[in-house]
Protein backbone atom coordinates (compact mmCIF):
# COMPACT_ATOMS: atom_id res chain seq x y z
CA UNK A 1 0.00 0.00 0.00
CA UNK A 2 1.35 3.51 -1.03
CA UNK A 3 2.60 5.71 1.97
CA UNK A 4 1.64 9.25 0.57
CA UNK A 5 2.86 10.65 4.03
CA UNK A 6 6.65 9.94 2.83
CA UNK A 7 8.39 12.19 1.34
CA UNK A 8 8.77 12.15 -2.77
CA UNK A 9 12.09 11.17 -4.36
CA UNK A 10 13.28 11.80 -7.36
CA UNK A 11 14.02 9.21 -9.74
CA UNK A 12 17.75 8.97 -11.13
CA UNK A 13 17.73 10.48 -14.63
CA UNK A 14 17.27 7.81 -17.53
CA UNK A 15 18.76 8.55 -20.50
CA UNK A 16 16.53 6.02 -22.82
CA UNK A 17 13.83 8.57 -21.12
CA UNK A 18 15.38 11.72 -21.91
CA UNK A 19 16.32 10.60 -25.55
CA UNK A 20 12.52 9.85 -26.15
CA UNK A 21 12.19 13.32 -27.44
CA UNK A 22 10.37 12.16 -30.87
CA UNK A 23 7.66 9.88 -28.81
CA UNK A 24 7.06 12.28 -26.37
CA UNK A 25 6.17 14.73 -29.73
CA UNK A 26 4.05 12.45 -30.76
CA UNK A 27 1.77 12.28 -28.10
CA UNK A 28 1.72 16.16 -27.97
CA UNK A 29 0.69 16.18 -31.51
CA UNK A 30 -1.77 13.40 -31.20
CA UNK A 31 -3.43 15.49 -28.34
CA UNK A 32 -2.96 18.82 -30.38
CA UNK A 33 -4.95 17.25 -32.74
CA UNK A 34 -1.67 19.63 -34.93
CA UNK A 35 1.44 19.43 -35.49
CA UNK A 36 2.09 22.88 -35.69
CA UNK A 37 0.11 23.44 -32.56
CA UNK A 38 3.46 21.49 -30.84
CA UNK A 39 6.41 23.92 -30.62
CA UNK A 40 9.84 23.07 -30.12
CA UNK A 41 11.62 21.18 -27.22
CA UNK A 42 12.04 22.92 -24.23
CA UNK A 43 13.48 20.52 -21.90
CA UNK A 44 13.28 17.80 -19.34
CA UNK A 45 12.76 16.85 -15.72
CA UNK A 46 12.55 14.15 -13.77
CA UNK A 47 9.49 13.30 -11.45
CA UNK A 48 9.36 12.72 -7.59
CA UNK A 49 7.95 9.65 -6.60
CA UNK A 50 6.35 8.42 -3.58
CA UNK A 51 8.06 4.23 -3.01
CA UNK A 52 5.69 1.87 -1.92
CA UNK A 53 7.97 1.15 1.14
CA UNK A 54 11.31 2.36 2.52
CA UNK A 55 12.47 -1.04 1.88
CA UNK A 56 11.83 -0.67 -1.73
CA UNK A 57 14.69 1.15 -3.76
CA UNK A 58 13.87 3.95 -6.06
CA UNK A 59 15.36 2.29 -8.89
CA UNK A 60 12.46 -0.63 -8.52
CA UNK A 61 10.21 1.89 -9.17
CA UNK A 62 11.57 2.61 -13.09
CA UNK A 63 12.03 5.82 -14.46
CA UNK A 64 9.32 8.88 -14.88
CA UNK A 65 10.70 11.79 -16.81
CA UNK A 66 8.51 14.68 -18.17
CA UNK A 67 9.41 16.13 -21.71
CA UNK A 68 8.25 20.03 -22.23
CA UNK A 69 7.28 21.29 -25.62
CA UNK A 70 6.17 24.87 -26.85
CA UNK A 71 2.77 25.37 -27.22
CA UNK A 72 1.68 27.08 -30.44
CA UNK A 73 -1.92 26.81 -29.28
CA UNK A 74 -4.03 30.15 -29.96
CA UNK A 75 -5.14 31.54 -26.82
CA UNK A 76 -2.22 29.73 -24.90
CA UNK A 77 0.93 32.11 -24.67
CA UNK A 78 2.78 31.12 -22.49
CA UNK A 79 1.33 27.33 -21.77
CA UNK A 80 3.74 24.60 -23.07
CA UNK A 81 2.73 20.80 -23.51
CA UNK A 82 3.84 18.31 -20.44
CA UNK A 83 4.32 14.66 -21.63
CA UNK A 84 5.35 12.75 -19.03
CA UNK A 85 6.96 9.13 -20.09
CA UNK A 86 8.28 6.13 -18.01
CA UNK A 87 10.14 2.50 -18.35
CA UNK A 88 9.37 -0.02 -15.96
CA UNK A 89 11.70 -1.38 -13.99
CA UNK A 90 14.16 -3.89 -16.29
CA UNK A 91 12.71 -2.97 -19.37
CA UNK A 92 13.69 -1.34 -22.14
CA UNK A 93 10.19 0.23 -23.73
CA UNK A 94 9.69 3.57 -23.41
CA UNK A 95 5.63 4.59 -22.55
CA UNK A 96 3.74 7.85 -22.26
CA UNK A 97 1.97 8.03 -18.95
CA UNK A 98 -0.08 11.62 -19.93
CA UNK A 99 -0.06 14.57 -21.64
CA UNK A 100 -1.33 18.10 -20.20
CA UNK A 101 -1.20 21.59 -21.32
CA UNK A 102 -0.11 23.63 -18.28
CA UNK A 103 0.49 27.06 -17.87
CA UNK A 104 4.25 28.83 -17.51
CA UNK A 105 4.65 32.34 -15.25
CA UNK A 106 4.05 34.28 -18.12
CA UNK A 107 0.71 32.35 -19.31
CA UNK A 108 -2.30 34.31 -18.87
CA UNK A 109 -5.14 32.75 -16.49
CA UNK A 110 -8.57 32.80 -15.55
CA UNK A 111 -9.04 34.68 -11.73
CA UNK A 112 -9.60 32.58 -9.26
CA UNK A 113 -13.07 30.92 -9.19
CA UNK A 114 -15.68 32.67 -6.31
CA UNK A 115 -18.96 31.05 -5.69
CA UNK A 116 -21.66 32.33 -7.24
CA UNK A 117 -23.25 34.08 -3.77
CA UNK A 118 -19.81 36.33 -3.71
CA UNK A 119 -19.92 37.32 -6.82
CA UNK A 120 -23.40 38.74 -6.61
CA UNK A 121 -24.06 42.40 -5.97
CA UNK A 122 -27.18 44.70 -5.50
CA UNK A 123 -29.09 45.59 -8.24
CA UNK A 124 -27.50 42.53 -10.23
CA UNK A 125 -30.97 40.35 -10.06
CA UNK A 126 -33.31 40.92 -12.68
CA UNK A 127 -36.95 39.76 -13.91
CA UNK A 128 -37.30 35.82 -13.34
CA UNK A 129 -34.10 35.53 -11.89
CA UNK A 130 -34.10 33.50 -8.98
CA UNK A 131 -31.46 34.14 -5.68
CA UNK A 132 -31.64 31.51 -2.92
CA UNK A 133 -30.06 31.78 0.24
CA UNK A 134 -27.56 29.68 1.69
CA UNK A 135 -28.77 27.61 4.93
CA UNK A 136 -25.47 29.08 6.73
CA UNK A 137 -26.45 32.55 5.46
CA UNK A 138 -25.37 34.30 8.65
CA UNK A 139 -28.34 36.86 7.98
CA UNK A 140 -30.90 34.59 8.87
CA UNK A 141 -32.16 32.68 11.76
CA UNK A 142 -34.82 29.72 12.39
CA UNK A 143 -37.95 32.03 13.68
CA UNK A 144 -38.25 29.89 16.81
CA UNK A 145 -34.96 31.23 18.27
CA UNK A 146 -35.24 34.52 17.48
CA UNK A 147 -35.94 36.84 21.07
CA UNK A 148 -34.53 39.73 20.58
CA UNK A 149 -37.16 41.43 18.20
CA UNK A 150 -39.63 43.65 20.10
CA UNK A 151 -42.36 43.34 17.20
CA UNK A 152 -46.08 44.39 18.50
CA UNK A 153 -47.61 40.76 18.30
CA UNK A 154 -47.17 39.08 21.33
CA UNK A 155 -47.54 36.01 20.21
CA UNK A 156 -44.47 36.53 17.95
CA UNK A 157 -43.68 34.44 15.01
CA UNK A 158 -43.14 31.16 17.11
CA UNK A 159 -46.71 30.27 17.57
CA UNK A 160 -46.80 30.82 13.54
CA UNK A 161 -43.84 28.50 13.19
CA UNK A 162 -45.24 25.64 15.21
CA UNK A 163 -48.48 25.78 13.66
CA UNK A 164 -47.03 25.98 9.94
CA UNK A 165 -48.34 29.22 8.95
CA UNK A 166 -45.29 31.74 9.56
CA UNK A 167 -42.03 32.04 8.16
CA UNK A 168 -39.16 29.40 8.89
CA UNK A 169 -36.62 31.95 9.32
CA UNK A 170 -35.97 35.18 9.94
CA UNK A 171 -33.52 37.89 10.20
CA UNK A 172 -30.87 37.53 12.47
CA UNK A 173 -29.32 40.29 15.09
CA UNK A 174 -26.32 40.32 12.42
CA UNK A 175 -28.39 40.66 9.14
CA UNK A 176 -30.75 43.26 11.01
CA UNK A 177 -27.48 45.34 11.57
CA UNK A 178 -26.28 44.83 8.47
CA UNK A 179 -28.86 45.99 6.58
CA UNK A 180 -29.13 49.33 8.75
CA UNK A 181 -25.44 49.87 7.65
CA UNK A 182 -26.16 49.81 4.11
CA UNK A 183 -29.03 52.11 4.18
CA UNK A 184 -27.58 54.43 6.66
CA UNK A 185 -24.59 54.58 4.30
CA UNK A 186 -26.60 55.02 1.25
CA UNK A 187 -28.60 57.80 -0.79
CA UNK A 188 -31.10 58.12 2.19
CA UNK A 189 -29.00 58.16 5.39
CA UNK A 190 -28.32 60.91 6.97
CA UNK A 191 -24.98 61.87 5.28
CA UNK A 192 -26.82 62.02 2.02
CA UNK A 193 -26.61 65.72 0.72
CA UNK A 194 -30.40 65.91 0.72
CA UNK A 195 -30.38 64.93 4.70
CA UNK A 196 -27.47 68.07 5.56
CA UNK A 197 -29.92 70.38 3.56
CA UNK A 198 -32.76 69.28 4.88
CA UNK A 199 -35.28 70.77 7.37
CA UNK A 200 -36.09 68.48 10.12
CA UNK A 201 -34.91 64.47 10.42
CA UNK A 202 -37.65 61.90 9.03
CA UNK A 203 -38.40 61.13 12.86
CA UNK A 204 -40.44 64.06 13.39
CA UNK A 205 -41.72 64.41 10.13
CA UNK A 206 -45.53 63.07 9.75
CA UNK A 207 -44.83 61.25 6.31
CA UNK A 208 -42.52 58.61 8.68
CA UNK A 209 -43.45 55.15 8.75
CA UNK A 210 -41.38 53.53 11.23
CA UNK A 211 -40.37 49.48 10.90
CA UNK A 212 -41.77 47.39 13.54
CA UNK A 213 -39.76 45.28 15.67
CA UNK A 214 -36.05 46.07 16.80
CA UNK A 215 -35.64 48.40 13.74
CA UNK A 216 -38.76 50.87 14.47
CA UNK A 217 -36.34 53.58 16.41
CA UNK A 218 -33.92 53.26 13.44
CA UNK A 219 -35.58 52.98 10.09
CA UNK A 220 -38.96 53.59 7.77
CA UNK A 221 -40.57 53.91 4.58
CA UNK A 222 -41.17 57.18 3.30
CA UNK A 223 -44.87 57.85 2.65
CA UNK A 224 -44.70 61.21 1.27
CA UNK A 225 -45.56 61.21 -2.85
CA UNK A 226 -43.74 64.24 -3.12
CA UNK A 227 -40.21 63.25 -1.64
CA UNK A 228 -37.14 61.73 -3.15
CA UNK A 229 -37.88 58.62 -0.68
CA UNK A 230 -41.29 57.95 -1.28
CA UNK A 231 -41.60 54.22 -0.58
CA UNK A 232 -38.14 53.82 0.42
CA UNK A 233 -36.35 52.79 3.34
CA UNK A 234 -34.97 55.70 5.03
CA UNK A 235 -33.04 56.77 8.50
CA UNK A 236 -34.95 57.64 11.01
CA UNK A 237 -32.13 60.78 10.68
CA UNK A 238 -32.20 61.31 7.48
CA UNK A 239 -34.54 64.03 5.74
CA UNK A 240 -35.95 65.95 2.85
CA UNK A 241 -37.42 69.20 2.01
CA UNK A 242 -40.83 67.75 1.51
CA UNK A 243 -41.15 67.55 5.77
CA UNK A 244 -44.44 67.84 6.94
CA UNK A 245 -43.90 70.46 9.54
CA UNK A 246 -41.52 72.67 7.05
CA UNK A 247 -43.18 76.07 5.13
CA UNK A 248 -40.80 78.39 2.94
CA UNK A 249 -40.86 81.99 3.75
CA UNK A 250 -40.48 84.56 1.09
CA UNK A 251 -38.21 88.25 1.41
CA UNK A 252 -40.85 90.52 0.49
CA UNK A 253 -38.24 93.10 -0.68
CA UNK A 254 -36.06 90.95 -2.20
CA UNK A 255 -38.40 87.83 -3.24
CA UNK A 256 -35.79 85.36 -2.55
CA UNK A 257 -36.70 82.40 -0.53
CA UNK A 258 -35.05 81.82 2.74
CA UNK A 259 -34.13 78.79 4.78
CA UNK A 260 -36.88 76.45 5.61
CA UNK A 261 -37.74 76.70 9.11
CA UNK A 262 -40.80 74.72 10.94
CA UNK A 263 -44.56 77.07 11.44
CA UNK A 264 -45.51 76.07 14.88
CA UNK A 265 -47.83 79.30 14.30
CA UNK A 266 -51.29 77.10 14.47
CA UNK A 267 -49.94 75.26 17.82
CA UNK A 268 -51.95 75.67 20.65
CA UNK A 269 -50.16 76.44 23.72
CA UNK A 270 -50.63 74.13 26.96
């Protein structure tokens, strides 16, 4: 049985091996499907073996040498054809074990592979496309374990879950937080030109839906038809100049239109 755990030795060189330029050729060309597609001879090397046993000598083993040929291939500068031949052990035949194209350090490859789900950005999915999660998706959680979610049902989405009528999982502390970074970092969080020119922060402004659950002192839709955000997810800091409690006043000498400021004019006073 093979011990892979010892180290690899290399075999002595074999000159019947390393004079089997013309068979190694061959096989290039035979793989080329070309013979012009098979450059010219580039070298040799021998290859490191693993012996069945320490008792076994490398020279049981035979000889495994690996001739190196140009490859003329379009598409492939830079790659060179590997045929790698041997000779048993007391015989004098010289056989091709395989032949592979393989790249040199100037031979231009693909980037490494990433998985589909890292690839991915926002706005990438379009109509009928389909994105599923991941069951390690760190963003989600079973329902039944989530208890940190302040939502107004009290019966919560466990009772749901047991009976088969809610949803299996839901987001977790990690994907909640998450998500708030993004949208506080994007075009309607409160660094957002719009929310430094803007007159009051969405939290006081009437048009403010606020989330349920964890999220309601953080984030809500915009209900306002008339603002940027309308139906958007916005900070509860961020703001417009569509606020319900802002009114423009006008320079009657000058007729240019000041900053926004709120009318508390029509308050009653308690």
């Amino acid at each position: 049985m093979t011990d892979f755990s010892a180290p690899a030795r290399s075999v002595p060189a074999d000159d019947s091996l390393a004079a089997a330029v013309d068979v190694a050729r061959a096989a290039a060309v035979e793989t080329a499907g070309d013979a012009q597609l098979v450059g010219e001879h580039l070298g040799v090397s021998p290859e490191a073996v693993v012996p069945a046993t320490d008792e076994v000598p490398v020279e049981a083993l035979g000889a495994v040498l690996t001739h190196t040929f140009d490859s003329r291939l379009p598409g492939y500068v830079g790659w060179h054809w590997a045929v790698t031949v041997t000779r048993a052990a007391g015989d004098d035949e010289v056989t091709v074990d395989e032949v592979v194209l393989l790249p040199g350090e100037s031979a231009l490859l693909a980037p490494a592979w990433v998985p589909w789900h890292e690839r991915l950005r926002p706005g990438d999915l379009s109509v009928g496309d389909v994105l599923p999660s991941t069951e390690d998706d760190p963003r989600l959680v079973p329902a039944y374990t989530v208890d940190d979610d302040s939502a107004d049902d009290p019966e919560g989405s466990v009772v749901a879950f047991e009976i088969g009528l809610g949803r299996e999982r839901v987001m977790s502390r990690e994907g909640r937080a998450d998500a708030v970074g993004r949208w506080t970092a994007g075009e309607f969080g409160p660094e957002s030109s719009m929310a430094r020119h803007a007159p009051g922060p969405c939290s006081t402004c009437g048009f403010y839906l606020p989330l349920a659950g964890s999220l309601r002192e953080m984030v809500g839709a915009c209900g306002n038809a008339y603002a940027p955000a309308d139906g958007r997810v916005v900070t509860a800091d961020y703001g417009c100049g569509a606020h319900s409690q802002a009114t423009l006043v006008a320079d009657e000498a000058t007729e240019v239109v000041r900053t926004a400021r709120y009318d508390t004019g029509a308050f009653d006073v308690l």
